[in-house]
PDB file of N, CA and C in Angstrom:
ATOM      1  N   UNK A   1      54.861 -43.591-180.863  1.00  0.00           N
ATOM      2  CA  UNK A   1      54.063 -42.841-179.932  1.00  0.00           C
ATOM      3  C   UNK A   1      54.944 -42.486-178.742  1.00  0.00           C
ATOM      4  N   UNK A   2      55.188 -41.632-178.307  1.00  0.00           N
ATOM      5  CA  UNK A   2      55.266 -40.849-177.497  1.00  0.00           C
ATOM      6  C   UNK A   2      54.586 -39.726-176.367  1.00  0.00           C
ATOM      7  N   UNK A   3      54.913 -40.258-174.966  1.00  0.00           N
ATOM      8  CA  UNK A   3      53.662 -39.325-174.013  1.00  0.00           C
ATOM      9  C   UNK A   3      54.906 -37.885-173.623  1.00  0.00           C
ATOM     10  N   UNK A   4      54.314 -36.992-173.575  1.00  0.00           N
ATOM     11  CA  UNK A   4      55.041 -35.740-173.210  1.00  0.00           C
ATOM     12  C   UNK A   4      54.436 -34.964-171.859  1.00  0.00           C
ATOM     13  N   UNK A   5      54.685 -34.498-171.376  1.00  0.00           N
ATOM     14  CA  UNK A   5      54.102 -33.845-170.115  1.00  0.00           C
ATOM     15  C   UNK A   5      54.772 -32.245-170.450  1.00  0.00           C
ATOM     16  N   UNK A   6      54.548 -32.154-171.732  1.00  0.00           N
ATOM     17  CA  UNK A   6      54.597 -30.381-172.110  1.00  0.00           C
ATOM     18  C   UNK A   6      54.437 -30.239-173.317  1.00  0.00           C
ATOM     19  N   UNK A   7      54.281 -28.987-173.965  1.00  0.00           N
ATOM     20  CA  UNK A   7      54.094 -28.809-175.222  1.00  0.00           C
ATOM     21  C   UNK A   7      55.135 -29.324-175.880  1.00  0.00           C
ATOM     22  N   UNK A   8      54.468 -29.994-177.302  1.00  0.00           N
ATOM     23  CA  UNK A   8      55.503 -30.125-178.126  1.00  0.00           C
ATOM     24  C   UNK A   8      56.238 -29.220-178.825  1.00  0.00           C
ATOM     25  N   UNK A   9      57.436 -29.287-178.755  1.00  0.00           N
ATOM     26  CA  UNK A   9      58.341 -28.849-179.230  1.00  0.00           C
ATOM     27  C   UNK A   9      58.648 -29.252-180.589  1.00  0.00           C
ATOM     28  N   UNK A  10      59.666 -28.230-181.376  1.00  0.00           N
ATOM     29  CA  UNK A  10      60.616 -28.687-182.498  1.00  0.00           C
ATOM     30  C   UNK A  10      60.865 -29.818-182.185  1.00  0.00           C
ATOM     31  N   UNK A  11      61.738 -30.190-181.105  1.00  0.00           N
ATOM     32  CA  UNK A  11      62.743 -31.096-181.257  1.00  0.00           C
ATOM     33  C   UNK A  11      61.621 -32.538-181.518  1.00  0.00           C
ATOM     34  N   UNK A  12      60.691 -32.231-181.011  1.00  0.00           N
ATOM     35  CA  UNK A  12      59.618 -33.725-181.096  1.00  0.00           C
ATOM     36  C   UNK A  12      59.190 -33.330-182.090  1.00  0.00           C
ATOM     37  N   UNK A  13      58.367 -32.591-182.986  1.00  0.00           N
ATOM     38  CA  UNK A  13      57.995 -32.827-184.172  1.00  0.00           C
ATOM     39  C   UNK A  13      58.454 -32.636-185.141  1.00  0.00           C
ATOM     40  N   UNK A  14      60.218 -32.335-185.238  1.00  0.00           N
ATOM     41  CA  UNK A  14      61.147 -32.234-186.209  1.00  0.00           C
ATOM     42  C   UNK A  14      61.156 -33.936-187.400  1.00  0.00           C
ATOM     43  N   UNK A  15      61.285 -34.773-185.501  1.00  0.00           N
ATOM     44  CA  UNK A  15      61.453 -35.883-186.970  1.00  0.00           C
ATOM     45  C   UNK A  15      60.292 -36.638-187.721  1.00  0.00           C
ATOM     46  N   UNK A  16      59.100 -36.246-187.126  1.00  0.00           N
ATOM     47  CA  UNK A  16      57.647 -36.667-187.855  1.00  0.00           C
ATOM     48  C   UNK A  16      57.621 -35.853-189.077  1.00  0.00           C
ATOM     49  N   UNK A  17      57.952 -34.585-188.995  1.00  0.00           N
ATOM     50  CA  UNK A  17      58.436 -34.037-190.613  1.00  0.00           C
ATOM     51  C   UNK A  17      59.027 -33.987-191.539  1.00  0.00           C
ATOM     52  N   UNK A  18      59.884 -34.919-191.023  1.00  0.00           N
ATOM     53  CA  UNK A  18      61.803 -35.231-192.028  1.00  0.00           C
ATOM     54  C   UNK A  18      60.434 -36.641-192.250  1.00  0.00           C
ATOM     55  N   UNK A  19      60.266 -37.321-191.297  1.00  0.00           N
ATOM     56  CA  UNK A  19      59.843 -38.509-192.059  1.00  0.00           C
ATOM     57  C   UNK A  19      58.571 -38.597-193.043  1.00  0.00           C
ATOM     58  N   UNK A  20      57.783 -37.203-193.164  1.00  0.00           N
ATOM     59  CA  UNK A  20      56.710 -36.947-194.168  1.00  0.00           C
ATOM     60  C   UNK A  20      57.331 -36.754-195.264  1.00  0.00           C
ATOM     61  N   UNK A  21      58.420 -35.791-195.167  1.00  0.00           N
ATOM     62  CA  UNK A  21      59.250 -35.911-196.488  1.00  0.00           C
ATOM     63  C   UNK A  21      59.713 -36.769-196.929  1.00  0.00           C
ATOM     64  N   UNK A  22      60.196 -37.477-196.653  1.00  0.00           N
ATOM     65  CA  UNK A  22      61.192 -38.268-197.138  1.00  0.00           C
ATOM     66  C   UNK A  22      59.957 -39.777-197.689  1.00  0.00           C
ATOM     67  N   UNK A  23      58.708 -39.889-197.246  1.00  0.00           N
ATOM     68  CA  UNK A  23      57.959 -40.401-198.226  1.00  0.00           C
ATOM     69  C   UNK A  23      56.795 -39.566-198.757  1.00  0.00           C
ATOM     70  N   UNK A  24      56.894 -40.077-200.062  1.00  0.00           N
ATOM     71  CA  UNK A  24      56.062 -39.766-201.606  1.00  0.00           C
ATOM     72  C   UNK A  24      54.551 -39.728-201.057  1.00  0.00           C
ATOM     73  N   UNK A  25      53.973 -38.826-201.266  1.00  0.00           N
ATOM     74  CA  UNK A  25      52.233 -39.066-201.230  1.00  0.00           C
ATOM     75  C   UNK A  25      51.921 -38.824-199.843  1.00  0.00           C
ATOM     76  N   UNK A  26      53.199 -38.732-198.768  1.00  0.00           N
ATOM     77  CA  UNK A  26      52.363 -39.022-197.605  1.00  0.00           C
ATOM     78  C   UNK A  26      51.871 -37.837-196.685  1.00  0.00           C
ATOM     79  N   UNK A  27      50.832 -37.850-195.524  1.00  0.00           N
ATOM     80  CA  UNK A  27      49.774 -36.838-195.613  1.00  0.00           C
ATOM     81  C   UNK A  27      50.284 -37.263-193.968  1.00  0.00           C
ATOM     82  N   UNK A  28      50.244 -36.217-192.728  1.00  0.00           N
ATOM     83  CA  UNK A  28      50.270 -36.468-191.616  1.00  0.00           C
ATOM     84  C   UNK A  28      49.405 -35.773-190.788  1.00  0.00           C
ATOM     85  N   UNK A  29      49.287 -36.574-189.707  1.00  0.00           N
ATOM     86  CA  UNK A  29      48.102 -36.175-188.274  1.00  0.00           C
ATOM     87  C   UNK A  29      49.698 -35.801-187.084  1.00  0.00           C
ATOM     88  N   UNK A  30      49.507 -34.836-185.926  1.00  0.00           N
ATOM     89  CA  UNK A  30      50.097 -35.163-185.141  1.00  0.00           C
ATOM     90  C   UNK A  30      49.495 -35.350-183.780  1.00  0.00           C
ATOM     91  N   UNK A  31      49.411 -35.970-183.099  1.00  0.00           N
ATOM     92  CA  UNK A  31      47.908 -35.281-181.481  1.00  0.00           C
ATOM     93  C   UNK A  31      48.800 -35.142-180.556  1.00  0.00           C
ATOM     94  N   UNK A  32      48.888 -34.397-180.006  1.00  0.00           N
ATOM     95  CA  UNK A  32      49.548 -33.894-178.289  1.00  0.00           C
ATOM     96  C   UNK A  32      48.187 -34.074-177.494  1.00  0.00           C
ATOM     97  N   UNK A  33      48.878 -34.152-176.286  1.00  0.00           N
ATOM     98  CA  UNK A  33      47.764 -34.322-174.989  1.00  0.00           C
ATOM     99  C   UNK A  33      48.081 -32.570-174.308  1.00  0.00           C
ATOM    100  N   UNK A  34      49.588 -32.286-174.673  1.00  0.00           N
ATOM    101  CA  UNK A  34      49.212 -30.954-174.411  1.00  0.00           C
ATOM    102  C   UNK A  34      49.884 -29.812-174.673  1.00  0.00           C
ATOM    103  N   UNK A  35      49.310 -29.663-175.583  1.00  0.00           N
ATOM    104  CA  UNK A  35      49.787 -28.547-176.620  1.00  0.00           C
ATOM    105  C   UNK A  35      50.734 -28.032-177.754  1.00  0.00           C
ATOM    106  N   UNK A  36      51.203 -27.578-178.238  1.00  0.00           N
ATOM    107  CA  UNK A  36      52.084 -27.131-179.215  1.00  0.00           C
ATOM    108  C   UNK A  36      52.506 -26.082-178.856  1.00  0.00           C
ATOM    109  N   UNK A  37      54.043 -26.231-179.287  1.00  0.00           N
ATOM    110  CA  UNK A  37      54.699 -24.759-178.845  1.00  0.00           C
ATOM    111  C   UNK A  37      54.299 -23.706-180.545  1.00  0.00           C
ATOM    112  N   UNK A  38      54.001 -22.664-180.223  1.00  0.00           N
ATOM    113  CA  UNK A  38      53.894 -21.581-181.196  1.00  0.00           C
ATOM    114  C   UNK A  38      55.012 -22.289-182.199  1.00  0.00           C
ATOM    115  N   UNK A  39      56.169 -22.508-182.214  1.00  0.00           N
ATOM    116  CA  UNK A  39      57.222 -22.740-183.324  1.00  0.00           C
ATOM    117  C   UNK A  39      57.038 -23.814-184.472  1.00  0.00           C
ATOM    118  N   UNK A  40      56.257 -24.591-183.578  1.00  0.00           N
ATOM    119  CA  UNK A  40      55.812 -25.829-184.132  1.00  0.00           C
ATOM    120  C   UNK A  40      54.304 -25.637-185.034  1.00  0.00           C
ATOM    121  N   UNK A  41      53.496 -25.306-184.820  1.00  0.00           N
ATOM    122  CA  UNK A  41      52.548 -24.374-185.238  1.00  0.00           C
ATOM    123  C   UNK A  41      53.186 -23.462-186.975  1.00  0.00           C
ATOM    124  N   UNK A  42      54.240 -22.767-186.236  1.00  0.00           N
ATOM    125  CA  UNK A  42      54.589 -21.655-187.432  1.00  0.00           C
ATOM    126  C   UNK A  42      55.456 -23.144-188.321  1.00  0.00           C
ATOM    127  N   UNK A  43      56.188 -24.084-188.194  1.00  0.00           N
ATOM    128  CA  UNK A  43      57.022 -25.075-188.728  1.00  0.00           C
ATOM    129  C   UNK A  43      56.032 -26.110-189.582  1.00  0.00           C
ATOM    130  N   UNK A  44      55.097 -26.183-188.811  1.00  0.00           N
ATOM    131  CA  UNK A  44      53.935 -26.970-189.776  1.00  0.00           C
ATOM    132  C   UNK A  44      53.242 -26.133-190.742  1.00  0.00           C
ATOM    133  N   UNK A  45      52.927 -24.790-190.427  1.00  0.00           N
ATOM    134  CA  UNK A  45      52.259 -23.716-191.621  1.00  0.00           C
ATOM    135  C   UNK A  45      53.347 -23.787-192.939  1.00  0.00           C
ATOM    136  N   UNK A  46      54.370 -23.570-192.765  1.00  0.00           N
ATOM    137  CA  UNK A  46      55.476 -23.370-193.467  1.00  0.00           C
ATOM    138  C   UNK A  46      55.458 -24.619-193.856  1.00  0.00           C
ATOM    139  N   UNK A  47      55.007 -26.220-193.830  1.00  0.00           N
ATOM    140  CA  UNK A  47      55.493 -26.916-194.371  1.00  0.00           C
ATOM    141  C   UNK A  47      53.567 -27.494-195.002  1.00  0.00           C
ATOM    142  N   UNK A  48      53.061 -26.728-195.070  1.00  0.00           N
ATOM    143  CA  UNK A  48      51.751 -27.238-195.729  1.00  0.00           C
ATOM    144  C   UNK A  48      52.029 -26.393-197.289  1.00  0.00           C
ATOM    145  N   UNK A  49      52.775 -25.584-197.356  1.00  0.00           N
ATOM    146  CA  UNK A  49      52.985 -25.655-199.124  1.00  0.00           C
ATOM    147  C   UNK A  49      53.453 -26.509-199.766  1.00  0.00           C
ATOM    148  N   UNK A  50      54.140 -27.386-199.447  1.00  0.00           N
ATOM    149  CA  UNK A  50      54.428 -29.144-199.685  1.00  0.00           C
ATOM    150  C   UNK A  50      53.647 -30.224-199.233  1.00  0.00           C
ATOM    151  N   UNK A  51      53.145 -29.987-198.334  1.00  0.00           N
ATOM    152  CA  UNK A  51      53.004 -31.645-197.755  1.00  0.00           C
ATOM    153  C   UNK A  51      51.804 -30.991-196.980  1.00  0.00           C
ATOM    154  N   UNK A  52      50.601 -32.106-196.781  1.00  0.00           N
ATOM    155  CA  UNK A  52      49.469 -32.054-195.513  1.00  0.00           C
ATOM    156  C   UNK A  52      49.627 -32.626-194.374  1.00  0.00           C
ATOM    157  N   UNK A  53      49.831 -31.273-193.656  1.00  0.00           N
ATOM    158  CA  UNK A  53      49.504 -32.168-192.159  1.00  0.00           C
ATOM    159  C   UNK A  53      49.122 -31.272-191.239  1.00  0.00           C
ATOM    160  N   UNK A  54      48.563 -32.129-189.766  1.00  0.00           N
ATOM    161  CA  UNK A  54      47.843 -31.431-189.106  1.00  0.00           C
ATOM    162  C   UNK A  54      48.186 -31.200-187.832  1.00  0.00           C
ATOM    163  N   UNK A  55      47.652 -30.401-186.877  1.00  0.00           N
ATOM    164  CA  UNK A  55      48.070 -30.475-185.302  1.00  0.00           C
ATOM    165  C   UNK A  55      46.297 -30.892-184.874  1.00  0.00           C
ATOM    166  N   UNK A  56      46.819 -32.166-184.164  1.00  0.00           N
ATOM    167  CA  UNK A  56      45.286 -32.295-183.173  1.00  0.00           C
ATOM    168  C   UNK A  56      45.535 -32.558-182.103  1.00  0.00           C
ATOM    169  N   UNK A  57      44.336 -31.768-181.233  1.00  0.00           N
ATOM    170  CA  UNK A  57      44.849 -32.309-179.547  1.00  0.00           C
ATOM    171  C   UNK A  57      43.902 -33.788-179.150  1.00  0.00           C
ATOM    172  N   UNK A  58      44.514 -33.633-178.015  1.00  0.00           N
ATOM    173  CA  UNK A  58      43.953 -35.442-177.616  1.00  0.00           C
ATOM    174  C   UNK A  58      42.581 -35.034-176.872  1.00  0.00           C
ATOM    175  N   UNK A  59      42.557 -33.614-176.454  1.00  0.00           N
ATOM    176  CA  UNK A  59      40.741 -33.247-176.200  1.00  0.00           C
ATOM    177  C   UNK A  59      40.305 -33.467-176.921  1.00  0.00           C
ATOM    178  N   UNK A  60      40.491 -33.078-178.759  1.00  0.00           N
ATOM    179  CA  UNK A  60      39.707 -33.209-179.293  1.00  0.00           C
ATOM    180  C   UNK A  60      39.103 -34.336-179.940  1.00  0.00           C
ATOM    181  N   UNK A  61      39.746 -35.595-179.481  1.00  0.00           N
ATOM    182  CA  UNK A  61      39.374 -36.966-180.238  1.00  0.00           C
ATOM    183  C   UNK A  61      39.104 -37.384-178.591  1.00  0.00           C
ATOM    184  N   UNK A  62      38.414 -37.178-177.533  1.00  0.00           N
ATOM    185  CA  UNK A  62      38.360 -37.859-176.449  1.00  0.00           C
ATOM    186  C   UNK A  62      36.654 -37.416-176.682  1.00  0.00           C
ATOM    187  N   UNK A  63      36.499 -35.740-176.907  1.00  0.00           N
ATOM    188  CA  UNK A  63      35.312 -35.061-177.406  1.00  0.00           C
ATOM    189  C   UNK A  63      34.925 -35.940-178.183  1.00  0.00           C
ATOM    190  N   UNK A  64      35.201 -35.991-179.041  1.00  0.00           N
ATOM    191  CA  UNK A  64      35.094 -36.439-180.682  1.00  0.00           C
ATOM    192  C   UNK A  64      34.164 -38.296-180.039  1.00  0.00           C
ATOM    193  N   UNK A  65      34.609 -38.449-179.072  1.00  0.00           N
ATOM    194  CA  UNK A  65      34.423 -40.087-179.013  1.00  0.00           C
ATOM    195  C   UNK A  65      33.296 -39.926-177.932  1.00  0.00           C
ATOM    196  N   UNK A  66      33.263 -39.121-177.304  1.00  0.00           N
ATOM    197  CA  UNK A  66      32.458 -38.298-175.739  1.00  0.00           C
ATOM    198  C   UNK A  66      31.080 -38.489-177.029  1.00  0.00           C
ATOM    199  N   UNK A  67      30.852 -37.295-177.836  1.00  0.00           N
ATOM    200  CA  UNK A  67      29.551 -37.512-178.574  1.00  0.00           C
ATOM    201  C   UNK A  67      29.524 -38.055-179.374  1.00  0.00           C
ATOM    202  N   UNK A  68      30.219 -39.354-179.831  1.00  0.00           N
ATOM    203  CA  UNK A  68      30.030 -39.949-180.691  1.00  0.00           C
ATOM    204  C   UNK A  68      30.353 -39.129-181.999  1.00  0.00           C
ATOM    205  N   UNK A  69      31.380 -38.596-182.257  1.00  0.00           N
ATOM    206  CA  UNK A  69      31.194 -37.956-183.519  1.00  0.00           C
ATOM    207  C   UNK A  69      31.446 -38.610-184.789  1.00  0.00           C
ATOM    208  N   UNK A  70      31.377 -38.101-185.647  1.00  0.00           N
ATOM    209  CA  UNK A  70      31.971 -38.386-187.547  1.00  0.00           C
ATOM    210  C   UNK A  70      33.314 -38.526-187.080  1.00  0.00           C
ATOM    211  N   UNK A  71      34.241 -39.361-187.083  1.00  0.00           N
ATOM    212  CA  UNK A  71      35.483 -39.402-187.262  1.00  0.00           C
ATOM    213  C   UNK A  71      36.403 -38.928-188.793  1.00  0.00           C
ATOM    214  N   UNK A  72      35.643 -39.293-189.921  1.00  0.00           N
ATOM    215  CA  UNK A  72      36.020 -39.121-191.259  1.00  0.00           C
ATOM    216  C   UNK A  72      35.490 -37.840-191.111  1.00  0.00           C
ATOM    217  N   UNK A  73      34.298 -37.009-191.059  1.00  0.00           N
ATOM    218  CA  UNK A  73      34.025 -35.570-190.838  1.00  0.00           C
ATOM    219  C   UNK A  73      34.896 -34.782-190.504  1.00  0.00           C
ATOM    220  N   UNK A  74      35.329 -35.145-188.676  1.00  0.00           N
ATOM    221  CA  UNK A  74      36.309 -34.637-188.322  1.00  0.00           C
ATOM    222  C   UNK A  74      37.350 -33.987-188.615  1.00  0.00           C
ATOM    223  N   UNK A  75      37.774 -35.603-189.497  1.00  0.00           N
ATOM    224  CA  UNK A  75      39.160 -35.720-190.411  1.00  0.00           C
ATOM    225  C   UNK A  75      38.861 -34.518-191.575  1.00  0.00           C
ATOM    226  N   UNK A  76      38.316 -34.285-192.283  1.00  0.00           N
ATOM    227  CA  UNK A  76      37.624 -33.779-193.462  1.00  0.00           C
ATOM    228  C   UNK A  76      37.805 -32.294-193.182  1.00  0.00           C
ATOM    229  N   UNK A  77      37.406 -32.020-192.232  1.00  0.00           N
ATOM    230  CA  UNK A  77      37.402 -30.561-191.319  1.00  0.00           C
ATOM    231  C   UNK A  77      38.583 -30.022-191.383  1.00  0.00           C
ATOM    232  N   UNK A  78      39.378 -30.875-190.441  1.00  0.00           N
ATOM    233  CA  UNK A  78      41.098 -30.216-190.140  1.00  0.00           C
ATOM    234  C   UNK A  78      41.768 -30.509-191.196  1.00  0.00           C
ATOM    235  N   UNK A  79      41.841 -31.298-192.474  1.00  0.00           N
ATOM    236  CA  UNK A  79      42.095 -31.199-193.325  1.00  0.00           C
ATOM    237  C   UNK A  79      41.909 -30.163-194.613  1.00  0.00           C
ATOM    238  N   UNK A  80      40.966 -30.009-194.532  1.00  0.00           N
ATOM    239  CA  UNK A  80      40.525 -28.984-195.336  1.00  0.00           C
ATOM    240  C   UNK A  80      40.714 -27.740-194.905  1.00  0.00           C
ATOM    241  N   UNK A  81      40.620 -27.367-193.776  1.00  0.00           N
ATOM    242  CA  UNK A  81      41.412 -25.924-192.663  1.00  0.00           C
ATOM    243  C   UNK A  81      42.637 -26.017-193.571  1.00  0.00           C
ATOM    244  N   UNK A  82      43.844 -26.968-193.380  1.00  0.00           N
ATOM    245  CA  UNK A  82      45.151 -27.426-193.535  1.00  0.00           C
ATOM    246  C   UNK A  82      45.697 -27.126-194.614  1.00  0.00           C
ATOM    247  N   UNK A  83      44.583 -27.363-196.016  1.00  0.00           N
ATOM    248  CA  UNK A  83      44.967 -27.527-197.186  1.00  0.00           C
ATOM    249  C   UNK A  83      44.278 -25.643-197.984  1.00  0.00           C
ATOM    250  N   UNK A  84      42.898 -25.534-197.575  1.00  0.00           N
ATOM    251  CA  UNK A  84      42.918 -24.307-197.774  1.00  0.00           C
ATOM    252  C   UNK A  84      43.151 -23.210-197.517  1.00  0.00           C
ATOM    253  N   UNK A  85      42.768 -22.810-195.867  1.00  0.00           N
ATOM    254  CA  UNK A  85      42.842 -22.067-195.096  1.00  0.00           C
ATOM    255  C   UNK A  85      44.581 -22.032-194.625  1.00  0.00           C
ATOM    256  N   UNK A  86      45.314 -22.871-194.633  1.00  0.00           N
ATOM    257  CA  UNK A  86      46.668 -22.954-194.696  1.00  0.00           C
ATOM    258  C   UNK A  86      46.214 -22.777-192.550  1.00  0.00           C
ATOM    259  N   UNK A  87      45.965 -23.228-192.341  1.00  0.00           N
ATOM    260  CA  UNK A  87      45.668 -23.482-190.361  1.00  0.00           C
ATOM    261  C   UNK A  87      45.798 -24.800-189.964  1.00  0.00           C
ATOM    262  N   UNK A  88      47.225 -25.056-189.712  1.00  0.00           N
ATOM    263  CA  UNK A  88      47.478 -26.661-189.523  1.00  0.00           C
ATOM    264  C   UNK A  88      46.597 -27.027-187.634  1.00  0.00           C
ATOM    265  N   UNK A  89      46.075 -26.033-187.417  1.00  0.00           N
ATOM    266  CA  UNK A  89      45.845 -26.352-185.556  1.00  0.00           C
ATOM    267  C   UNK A  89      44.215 -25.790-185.799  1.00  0.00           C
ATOM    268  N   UNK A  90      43.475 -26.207-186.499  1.00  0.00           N
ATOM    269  CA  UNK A  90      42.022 -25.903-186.156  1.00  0.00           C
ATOM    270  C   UNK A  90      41.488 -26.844-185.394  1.00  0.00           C
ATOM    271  N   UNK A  91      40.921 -25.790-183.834  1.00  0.00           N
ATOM    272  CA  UNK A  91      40.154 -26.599-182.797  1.00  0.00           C
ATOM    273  C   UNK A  91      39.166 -26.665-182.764  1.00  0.00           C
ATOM    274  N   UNK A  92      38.217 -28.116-183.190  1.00  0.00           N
ATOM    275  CA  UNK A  92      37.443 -28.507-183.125  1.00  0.00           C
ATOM    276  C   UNK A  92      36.683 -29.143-181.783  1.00  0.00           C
ATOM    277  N   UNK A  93      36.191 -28.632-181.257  1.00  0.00           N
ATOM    278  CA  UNK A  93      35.510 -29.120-179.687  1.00  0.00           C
ATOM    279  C   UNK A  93      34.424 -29.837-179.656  1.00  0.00           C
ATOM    280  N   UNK A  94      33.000 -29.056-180.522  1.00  0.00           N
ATOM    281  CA  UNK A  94      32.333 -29.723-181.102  1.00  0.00           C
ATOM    282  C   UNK A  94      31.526 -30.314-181.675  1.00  0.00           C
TER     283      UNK A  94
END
């Protein structure tokens, strides 16, 4: 874990993606508190024809906990954006 005080960048979510690859089966979440740079965005689209993973912000699991939400729902949601819709950053508010 890591706190950032700007959008994430490549250089920060470069190695959460070398390390999805490099294991078998595995499926990733990432959460920023604030934001994603566009590159990172286009770097995760490009890497959901291999591998699942997602961009979530930290509004949206603070929301998510604010009304009590479905956490597995949630999950279910941006996943399924991810895997069909090929939209690794669907914002869910709520």
């Amino acid at each position: 874990m890591k706190w950032l005080n700007a959008p994430v960048g490549i250089g920060e979510f470069s190695p959460h993606l070398s390390r999805l690859f490099l294991r078998q089966n595995a499926n990733g979440i990432f959460i920023s508190a604030n934001g994603y740079a566009s590159s990172v965005e286009s770097v995760c689209r490009d890497a959901l024809s291999q591998k699942t993973i997602f961009l979530c912000s930290l509004r949206e699991i603070v929301m998510l906990l604010q009304r009590q939400g479905d956490l597995v729902d949630f999950l279910s949601k941006k996943s399924n954006a991810a895997i069909i819709d090929k939209n690794p950053f669907l914002e869910i508010l709520s």
